[in-house]
N, C-alpha and C. Protein backbone atom coordinates (compact mmCIF):
# COMPACT_ATOMS: atom_id res chain seq x y z
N UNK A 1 2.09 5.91 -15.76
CA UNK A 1 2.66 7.07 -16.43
C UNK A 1 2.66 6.82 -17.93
N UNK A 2 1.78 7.71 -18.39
CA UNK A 2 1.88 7.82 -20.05
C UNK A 2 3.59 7.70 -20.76
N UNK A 3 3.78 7.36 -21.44
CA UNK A 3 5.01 7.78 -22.36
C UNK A 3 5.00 7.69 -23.91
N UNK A 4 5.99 8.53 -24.07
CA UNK A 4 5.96 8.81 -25.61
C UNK A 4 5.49 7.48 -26.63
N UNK A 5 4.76 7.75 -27.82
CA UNK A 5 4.48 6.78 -28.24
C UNK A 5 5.55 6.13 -29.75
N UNK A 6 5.76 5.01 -29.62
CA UNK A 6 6.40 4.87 -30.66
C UNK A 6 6.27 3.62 -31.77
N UNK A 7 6.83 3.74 -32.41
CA UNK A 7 6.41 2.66 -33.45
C UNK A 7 6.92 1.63 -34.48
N UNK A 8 8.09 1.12 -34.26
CA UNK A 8 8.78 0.15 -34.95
C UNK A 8 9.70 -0.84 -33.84
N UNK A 9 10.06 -1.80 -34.25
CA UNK A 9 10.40 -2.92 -33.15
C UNK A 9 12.04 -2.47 -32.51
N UNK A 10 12.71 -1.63 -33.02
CA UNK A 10 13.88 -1.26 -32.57
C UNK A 10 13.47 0.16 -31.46
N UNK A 11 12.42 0.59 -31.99
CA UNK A 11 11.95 2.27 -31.00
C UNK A 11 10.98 1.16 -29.39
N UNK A 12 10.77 -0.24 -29.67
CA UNK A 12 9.95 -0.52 -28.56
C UNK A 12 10.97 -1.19 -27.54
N UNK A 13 11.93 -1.65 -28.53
CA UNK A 13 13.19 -2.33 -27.43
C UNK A 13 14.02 -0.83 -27.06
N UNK A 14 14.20 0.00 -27.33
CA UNK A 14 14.77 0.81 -26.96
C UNK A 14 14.13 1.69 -25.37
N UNK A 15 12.32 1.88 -25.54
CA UNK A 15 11.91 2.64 -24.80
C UNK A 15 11.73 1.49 -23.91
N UNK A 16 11.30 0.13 -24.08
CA UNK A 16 11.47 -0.97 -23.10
C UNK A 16 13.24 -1.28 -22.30
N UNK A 17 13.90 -1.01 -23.02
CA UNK A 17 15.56 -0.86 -22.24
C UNK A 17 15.43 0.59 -21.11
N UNK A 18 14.70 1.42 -21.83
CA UNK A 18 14.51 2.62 -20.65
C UNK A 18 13.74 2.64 -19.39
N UNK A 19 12.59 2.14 -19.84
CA UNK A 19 11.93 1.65 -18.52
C UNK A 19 12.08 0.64 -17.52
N UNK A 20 12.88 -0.32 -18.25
CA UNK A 20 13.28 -1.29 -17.10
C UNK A 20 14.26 -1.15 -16.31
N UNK A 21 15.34 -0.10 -17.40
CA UNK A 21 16.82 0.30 -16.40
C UNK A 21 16.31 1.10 -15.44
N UNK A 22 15.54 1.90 -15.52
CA UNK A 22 14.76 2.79 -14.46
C UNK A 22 13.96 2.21 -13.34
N UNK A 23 13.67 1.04 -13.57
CA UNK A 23 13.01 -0.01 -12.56
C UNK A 23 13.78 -1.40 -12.66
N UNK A 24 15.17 -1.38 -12.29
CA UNK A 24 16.06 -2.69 -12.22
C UNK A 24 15.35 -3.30 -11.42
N UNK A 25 14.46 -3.26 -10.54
CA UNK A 25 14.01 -4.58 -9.51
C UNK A 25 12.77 -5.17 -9.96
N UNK A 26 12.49 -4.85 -11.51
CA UNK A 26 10.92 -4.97 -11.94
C UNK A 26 10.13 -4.30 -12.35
N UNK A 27 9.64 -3.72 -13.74
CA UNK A 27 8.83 -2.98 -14.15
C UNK A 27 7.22 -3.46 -14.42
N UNK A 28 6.28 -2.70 -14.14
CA UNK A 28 4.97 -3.37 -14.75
C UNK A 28 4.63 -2.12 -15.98
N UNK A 29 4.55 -2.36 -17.36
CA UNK A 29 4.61 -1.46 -18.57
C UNK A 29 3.32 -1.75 -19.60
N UNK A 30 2.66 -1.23 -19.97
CA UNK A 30 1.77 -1.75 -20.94
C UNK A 30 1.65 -1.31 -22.27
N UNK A 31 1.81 -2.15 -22.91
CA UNK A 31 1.32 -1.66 -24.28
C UNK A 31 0.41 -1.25 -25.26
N UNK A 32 -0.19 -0.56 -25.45
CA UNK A 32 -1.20 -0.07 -26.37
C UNK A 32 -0.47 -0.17 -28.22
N UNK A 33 -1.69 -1.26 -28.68
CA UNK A 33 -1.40 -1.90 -29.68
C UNK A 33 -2.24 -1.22 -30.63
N UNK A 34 -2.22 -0.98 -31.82
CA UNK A 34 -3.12 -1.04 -33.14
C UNK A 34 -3.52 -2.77 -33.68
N UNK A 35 -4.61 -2.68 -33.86
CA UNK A 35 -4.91 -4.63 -34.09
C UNK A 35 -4.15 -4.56 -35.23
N UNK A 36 -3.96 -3.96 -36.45
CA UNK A 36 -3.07 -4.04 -37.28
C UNK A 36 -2.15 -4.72 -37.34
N UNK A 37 -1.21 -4.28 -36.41
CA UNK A 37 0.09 -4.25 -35.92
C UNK A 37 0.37 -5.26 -35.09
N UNK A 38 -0.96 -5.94 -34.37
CA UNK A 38 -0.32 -6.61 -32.86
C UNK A 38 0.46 -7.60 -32.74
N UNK A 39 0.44 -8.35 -33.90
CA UNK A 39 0.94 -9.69 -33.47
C UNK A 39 2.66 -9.53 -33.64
N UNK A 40 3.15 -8.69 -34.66
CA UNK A 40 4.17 -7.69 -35.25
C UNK A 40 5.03 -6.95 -33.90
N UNK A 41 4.22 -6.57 -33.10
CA UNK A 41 4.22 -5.63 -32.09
C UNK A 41 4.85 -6.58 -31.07
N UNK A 42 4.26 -8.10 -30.89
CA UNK A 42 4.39 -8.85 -29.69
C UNK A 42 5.68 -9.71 -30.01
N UNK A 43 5.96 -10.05 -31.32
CA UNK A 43 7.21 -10.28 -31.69
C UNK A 43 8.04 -9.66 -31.32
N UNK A 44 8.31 -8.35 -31.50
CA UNK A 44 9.33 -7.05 -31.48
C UNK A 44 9.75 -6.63 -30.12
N UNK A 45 8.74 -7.06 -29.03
CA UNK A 45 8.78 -6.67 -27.79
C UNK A 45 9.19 -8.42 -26.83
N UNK A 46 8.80 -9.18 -27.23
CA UNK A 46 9.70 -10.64 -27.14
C UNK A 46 10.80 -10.48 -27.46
N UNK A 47 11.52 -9.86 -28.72
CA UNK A 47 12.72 -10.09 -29.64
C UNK A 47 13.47 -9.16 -28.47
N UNK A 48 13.03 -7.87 -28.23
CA UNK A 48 13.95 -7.15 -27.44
C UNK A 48 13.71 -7.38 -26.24
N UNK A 49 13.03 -7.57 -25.62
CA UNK A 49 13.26 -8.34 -23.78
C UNK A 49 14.00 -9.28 -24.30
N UNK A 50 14.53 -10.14 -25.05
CA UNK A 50 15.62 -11.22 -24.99
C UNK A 50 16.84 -10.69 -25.30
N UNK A 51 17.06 -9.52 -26.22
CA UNK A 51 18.16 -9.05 -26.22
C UNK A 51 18.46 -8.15 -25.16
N UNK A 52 17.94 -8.01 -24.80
CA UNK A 52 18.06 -6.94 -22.84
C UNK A 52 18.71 -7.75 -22.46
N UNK A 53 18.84 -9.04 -22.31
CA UNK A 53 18.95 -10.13 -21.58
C UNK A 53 18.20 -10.65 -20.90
N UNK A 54 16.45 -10.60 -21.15
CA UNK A 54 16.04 -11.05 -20.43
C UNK A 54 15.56 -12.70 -20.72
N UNK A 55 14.97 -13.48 -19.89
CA UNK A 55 14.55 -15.01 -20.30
C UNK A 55 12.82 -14.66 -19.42
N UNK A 56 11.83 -15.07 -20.59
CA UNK A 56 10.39 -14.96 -19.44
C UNK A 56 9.49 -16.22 -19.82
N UNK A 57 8.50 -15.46 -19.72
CA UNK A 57 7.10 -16.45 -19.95
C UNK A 57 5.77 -15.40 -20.52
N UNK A 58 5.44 -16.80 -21.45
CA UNK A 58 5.14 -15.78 -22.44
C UNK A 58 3.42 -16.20 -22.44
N UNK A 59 2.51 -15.67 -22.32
CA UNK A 59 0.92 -16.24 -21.87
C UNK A 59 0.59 -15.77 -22.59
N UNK A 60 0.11 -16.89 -24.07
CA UNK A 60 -0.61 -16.21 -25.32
C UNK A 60 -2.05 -16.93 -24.39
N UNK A 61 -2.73 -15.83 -25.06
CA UNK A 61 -4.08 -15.55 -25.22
C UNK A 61 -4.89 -15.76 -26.69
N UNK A 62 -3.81 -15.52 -27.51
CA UNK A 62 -4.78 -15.29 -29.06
C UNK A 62 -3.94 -16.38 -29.97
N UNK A 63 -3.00 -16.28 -29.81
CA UNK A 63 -2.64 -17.75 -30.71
C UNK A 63 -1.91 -19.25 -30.02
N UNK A 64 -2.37 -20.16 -30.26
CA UNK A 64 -1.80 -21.38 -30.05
C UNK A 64 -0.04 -21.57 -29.92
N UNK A 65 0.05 -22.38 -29.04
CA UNK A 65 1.57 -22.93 -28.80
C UNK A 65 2.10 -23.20 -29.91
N UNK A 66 1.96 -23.70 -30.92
CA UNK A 66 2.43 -24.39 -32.19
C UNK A 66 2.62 -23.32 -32.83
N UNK A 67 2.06 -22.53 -32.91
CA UNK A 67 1.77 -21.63 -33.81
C UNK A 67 2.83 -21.00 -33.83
N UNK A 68 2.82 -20.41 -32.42
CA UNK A 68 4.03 -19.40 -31.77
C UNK A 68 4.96 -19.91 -32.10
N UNK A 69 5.71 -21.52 -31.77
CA UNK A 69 6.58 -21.90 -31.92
C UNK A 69 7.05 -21.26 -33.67
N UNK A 70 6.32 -22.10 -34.48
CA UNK A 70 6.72 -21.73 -35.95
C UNK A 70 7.02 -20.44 -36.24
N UNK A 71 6.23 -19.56 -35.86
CA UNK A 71 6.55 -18.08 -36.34
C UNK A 71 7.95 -18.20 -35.48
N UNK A 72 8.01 -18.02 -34.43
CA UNK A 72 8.87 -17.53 -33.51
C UNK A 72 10.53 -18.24 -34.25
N UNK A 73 10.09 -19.15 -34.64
CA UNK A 73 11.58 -19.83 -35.49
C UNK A 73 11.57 -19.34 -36.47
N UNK A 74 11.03 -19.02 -37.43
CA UNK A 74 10.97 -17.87 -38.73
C UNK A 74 11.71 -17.02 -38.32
N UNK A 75 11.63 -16.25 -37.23
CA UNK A 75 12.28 -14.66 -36.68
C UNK A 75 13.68 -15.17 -36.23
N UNK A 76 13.87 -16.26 -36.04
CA UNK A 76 15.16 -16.47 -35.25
C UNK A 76 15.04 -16.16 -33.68
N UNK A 77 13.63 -16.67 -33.23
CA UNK A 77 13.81 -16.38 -31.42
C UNK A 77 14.28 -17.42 -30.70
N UNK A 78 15.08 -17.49 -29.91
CA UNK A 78 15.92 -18.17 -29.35
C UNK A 78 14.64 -18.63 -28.07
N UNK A 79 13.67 -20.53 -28.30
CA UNK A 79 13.21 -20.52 -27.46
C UNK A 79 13.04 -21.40 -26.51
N UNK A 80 14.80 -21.05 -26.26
CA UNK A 80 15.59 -21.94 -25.00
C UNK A 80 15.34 -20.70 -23.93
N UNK A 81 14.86 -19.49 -24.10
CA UNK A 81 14.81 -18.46 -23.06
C UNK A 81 14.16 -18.38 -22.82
N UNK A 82 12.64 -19.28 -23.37
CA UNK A 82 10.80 -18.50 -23.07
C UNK A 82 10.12 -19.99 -22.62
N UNK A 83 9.36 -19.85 -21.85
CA UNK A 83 8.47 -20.88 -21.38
C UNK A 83 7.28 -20.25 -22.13
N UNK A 84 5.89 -20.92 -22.12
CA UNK A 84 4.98 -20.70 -22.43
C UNK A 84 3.61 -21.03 -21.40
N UNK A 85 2.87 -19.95 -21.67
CA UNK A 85 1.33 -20.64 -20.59
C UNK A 85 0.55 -20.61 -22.21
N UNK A 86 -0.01 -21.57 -22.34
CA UNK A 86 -1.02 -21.81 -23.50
C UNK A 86 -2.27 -21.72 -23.02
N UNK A 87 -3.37 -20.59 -23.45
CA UNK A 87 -4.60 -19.86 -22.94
C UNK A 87 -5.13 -20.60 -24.50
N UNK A 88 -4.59 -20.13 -25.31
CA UNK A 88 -5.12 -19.93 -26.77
C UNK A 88 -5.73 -21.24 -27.13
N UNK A 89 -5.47 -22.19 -27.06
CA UNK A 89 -5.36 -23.75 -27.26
C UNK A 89 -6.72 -24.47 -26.65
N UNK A 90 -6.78 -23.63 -25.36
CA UNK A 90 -7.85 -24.00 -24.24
C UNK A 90 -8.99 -23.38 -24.69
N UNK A 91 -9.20 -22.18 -25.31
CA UNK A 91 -10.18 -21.26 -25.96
C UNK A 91 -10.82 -21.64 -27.07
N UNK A 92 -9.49 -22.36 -27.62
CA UNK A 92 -10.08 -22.96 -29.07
C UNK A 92 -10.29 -24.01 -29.17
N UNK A 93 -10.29 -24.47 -27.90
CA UNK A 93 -10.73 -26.40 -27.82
C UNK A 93 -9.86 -26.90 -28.78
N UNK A 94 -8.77 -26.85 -29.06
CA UNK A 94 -7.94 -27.55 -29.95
C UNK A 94 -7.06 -28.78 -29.33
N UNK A 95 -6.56 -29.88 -29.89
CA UNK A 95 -5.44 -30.67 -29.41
C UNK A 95 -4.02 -29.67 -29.17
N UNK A 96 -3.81 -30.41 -27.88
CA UNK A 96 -2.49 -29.97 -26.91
C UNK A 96 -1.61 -30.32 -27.25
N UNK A 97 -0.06 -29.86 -27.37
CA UNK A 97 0.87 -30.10 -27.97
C UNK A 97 1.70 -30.61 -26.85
N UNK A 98 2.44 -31.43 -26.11
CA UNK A 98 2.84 -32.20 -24.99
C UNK A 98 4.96 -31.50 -25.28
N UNK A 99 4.93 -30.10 -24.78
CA UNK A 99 6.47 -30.05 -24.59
C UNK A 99 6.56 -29.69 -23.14
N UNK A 100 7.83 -29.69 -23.11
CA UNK A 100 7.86 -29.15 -21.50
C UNK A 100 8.14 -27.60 -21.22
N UNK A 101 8.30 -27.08 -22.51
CA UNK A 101 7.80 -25.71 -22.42
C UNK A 101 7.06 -24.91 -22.22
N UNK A 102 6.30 -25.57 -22.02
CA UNK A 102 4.71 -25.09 -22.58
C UNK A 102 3.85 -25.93 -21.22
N UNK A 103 3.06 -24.85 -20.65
CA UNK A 103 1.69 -25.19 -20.05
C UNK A 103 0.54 -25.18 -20.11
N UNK A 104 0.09 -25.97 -20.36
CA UNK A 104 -1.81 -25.51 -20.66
C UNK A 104 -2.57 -25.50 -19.90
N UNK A 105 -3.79 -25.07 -19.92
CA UNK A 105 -5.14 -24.69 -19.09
C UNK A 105 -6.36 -25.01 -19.53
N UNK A 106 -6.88 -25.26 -19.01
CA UNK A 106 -8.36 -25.82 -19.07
C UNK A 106 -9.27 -24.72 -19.60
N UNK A 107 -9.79 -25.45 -20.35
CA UNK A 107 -10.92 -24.76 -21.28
C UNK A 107 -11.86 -23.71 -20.15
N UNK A 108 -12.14 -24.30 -19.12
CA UNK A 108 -12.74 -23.49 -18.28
C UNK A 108 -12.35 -21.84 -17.95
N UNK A 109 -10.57 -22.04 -18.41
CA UNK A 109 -10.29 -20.66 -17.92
C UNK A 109 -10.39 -20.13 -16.81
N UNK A 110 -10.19 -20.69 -15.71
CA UNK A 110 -10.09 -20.71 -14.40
C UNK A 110 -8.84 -19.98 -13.81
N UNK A 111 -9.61 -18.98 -13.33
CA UNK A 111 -8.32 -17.81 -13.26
C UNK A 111 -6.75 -18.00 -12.38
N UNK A 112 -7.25 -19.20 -10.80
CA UNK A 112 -6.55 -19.87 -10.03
C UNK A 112 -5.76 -20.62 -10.66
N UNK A 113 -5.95 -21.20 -11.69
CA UNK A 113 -5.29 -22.37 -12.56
C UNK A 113 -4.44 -21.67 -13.89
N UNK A 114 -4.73 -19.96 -14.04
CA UNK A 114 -3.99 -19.78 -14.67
C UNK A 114 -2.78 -18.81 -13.93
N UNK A 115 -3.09 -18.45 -12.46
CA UNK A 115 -2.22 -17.73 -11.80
C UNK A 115 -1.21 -19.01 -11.49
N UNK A 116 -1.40 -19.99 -11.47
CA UNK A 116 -0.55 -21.14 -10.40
C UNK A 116 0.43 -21.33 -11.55
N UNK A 117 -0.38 -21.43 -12.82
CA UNK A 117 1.00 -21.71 -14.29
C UNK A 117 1.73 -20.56 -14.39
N UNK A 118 1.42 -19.78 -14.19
CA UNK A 118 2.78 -18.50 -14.38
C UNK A 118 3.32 -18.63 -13.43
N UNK A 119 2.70 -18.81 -12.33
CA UNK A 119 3.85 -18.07 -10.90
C UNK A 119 4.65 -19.51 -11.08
N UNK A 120 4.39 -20.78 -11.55
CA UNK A 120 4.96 -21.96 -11.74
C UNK A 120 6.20 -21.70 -12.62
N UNK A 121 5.66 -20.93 -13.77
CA UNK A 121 6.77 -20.71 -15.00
C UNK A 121 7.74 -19.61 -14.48
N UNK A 122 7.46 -18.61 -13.62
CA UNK A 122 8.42 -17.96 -13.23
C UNK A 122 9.90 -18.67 -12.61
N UNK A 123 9.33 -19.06 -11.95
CA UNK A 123 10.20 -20.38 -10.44
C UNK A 123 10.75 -20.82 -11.15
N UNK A 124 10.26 -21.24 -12.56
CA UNK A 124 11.63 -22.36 -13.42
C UNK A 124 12.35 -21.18 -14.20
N UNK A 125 12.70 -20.24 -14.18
CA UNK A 125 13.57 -19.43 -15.35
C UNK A 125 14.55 -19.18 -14.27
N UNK A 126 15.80 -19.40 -14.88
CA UNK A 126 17.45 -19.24 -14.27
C UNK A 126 17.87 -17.77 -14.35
N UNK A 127 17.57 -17.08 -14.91
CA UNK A 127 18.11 -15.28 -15.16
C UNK A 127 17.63 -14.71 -14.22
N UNK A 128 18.61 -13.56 -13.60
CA UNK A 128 18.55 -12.69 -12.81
C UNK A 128 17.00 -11.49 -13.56
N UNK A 129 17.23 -11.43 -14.94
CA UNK A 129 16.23 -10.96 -15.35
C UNK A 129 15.26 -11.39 -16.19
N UNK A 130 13.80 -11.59 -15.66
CA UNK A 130 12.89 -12.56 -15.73
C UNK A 130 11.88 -11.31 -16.25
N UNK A 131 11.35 -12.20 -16.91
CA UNK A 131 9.15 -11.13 -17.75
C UNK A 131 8.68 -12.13 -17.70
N UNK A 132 7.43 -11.54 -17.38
CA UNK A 132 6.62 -11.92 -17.85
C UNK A 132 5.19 -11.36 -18.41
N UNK A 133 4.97 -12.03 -20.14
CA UNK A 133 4.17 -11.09 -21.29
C UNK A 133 2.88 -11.96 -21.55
N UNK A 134 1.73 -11.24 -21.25
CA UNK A 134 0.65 -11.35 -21.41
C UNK A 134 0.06 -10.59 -22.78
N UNK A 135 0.31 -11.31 -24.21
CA UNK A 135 0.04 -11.19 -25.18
C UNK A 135 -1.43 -10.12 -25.32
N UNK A 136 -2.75 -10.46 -24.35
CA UNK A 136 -3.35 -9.37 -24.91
C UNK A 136 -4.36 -9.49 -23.38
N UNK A 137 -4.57 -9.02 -22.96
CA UNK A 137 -5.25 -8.59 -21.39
C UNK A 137 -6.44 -8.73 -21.93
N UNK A 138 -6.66 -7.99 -23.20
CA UNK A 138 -8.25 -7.51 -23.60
C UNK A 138 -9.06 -8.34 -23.61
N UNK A 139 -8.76 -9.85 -24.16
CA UNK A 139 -9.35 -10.74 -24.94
C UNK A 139 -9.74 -11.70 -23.72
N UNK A 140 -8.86 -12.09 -22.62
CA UNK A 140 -9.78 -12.28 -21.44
C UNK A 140 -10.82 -12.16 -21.03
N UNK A 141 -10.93 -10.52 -21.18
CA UNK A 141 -12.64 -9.83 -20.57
C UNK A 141 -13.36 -10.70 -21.66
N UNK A 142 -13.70 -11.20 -23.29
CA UNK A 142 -14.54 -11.82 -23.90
C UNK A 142 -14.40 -13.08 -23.31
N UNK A 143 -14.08 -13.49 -22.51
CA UNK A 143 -14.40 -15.09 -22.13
C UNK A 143 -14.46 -14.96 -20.49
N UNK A 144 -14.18 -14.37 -19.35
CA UNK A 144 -14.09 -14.60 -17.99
C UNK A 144 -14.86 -12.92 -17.99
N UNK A 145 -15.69 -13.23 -16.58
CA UNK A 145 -16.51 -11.87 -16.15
C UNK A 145 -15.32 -10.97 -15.80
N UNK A 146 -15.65 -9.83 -15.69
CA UNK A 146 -14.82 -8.59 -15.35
C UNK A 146 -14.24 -8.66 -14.27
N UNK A 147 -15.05 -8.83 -13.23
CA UNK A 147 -14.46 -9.11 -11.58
C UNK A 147 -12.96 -10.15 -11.67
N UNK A 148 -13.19 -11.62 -12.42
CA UNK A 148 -12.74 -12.30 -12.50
C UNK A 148 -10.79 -11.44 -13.45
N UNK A 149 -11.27 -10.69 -14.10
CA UNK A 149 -9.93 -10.37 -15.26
C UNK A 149 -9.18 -9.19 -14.52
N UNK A 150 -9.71 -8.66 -13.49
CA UNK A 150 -9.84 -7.84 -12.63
C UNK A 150 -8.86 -8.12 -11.35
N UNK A 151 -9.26 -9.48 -10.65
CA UNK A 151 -8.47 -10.40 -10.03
C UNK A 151 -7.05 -10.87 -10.27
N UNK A 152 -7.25 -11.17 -11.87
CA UNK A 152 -6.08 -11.55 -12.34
C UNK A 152 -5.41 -10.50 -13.04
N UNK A 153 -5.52 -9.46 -13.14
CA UNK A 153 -4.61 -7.97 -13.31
C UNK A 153 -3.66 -8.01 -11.87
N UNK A 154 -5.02 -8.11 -10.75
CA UNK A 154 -4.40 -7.70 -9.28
C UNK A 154 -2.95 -8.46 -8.98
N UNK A 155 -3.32 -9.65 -9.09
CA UNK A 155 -2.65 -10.96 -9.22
C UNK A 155 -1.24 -10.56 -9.49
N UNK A 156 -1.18 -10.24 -10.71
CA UNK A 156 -0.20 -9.98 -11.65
C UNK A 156 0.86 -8.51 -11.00
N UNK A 157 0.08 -7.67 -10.80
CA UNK A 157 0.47 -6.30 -10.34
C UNK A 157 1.36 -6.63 -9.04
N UNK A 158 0.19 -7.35 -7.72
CA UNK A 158 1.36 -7.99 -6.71
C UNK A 158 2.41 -8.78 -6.66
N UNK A 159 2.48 -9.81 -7.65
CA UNK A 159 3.24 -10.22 -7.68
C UNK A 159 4.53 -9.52 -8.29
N UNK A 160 4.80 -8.35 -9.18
CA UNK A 160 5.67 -7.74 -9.82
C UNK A 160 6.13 -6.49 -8.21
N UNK A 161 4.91 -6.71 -7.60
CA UNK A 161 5.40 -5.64 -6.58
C UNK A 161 5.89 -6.22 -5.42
N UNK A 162 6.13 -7.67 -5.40
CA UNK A 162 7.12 -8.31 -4.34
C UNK A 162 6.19 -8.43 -3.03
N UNK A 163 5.37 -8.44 -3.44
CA UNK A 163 4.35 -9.22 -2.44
C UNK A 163 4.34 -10.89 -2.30
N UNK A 164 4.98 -11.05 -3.35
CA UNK A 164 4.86 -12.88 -3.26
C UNK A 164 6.80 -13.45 -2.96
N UNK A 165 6.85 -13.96 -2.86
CA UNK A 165 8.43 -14.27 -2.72
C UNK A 165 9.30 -14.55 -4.29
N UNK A 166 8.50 -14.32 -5.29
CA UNK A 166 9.10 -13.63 -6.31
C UNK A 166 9.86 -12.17 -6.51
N UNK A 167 11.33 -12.56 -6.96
CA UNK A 167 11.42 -10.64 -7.15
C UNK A 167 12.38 -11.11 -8.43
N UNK A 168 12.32 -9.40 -8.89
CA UNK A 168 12.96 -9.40 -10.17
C UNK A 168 12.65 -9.71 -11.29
N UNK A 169 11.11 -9.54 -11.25
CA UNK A 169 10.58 -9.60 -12.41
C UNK A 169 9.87 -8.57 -13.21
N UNK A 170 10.14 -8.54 -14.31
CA UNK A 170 8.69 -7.19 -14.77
C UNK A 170 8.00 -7.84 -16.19
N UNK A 171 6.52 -7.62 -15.88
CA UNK A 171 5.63 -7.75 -16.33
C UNK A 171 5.20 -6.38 -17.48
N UNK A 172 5.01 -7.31 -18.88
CA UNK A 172 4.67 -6.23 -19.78
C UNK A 172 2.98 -7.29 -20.49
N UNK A 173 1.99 -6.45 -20.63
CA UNK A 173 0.91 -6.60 -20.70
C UNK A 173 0.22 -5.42 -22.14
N UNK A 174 -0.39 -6.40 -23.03
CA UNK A 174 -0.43 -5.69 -24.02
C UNK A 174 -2.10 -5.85 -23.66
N UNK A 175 -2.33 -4.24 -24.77
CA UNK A 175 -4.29 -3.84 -24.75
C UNK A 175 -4.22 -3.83 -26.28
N UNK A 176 -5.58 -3.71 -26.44
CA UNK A 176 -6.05 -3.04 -27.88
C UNK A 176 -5.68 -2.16 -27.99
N UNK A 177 -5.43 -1.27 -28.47
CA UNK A 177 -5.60 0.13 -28.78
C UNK A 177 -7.29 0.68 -28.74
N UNK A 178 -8.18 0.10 -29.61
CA UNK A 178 -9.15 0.68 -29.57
C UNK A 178 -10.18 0.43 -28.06
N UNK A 179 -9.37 -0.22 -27.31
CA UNK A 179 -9.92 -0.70 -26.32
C UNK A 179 -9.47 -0.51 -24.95
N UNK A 180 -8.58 0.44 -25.24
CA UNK A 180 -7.46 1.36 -24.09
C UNK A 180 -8.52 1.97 -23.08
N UNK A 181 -9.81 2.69 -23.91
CA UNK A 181 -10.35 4.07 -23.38
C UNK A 181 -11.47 3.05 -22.17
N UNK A 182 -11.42 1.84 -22.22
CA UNK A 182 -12.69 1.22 -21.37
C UNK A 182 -12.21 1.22 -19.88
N UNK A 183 -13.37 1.37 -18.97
CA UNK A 183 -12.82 1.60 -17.81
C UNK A 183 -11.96 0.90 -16.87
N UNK A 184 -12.31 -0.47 -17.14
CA UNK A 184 -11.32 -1.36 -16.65
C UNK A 184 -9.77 -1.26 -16.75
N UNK A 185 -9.62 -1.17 -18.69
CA UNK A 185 -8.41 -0.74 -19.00
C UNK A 185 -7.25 0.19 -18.36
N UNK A 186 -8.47 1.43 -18.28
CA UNK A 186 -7.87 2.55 -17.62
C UNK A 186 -7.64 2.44 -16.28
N UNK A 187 -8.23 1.73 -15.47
CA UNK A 187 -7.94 1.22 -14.14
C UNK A 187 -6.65 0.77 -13.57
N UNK A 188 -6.11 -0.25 -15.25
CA UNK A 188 -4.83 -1.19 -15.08
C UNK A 188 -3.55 -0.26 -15.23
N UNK A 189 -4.27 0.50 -16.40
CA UNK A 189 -3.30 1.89 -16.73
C UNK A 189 -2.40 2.80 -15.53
N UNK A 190 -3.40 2.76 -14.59
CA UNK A 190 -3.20 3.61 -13.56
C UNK A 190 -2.63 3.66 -12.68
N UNK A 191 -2.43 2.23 -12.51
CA UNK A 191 -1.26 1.30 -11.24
C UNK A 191 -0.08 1.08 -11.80
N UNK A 192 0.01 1.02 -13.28
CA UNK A 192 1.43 0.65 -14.33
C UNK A 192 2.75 1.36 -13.93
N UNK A 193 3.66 1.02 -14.70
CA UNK A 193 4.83 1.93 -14.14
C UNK A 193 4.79 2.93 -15.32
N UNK A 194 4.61 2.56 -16.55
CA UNK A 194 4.78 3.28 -17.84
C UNK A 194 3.59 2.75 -18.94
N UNK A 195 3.17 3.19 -19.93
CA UNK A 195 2.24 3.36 -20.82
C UNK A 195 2.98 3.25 -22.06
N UNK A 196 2.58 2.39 -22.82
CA UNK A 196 3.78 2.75 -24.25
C UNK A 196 2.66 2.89 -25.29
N UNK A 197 2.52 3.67 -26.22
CA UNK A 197 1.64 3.57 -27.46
C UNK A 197 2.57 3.22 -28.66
N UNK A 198 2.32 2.31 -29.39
CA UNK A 198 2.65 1.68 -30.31
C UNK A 198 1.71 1.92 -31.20
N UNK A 199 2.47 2.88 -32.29
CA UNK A 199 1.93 3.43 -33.63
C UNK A 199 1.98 2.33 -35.09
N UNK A 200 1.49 2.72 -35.90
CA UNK A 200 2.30 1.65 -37.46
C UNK A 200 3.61 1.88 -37.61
């Protein structure tokens, strides 16, 4: 379901407080980003799933563990509430940073090996209300075949739909914006609970 689009970090925690109270047992929501904006965007929507009360896991794709960490202490994010799956690190062939927050993955990008670290990082969070945020869906399809990113949408979707002995979780999953209209995209769109467009 499409919904109104909005655009500053207090209008995304607000329409994210609406959709999840509307789905207390778990929402699956996506975001449609401006590249402009995104990294801005993924802050703002971290910052307010923690003030919801929620505690998740957070699967960057585009920037490194370290990285996150630093910014994320700049903002004041509290990140005794967030685990991490580190994609970004593995992409960029870079040295691994050894916390116990944080999980990494093999350069291979092996989709099994990155479903087993989330559904892993879920199991360890203590809150009745649990996310989990997949920084950018898009950027997958440039490194793993379609079938494969495809799999791991599915993955993701069942498990928020209590097919796995997980419950109480909801999953928010950010796109490009300019990369919304591709068919795959629109595929993921379609099974979602809500659609958010995020303006400047």
């Amino acid at each position: 379901m499409d919904g109104p689009e909005t655009g500053n970090g207090r209008a995304i925690e607000s329409h994210l407080s609406q959709v999840l109270s509307d789905h207390a047992t778990g929402a699956v929501v996506m975001l449609e980003l401006p590249t402009e904006a995104y990294f801005d965007a993924n802050l703002a929507t971290v910052e307010g799933l923690l003030a919801l009360g929620f505690e998740g896991v957070y699967v960057s794709v585009n920037r490194p563990f370290p990285n996150l960490v630093e910014l994320f202490g700049q903002r004041g994010i509290d990140l005794k509430k967030l685990l991490f799956v580190d994609v970004a690190t593995a992409l960029a062939d870079t040295e691994r940073t050894d916390d116990p927050r944080c999980i990494h993955v093999s350069p291979e990008l092996d989709i099994d090996e990155l479903v087993r670290a989330i559904y892993m990082s879920i199991e360890r969070l203590s809150r009745p209300k649990r996310f989990v945020f997949i920084d950018s869906l898009t950027t997958i399809t440039l490194y793993k075949p379609l079938s494969e990113t495809l799999r791991f949408s599915e993955f993701l979707l069942r498990t928020i739909r209590k097919h796995h002995d997980i419950e109480n979780v909801s999953l928010v999953v950010n796109v490009a914006a300019d990369l919304a209209q591709k068919r795959f995209i629109k595929d993921v769109a379609l099974k979602v609970d809500e659609v958010i467009k995020v303006s400047l």
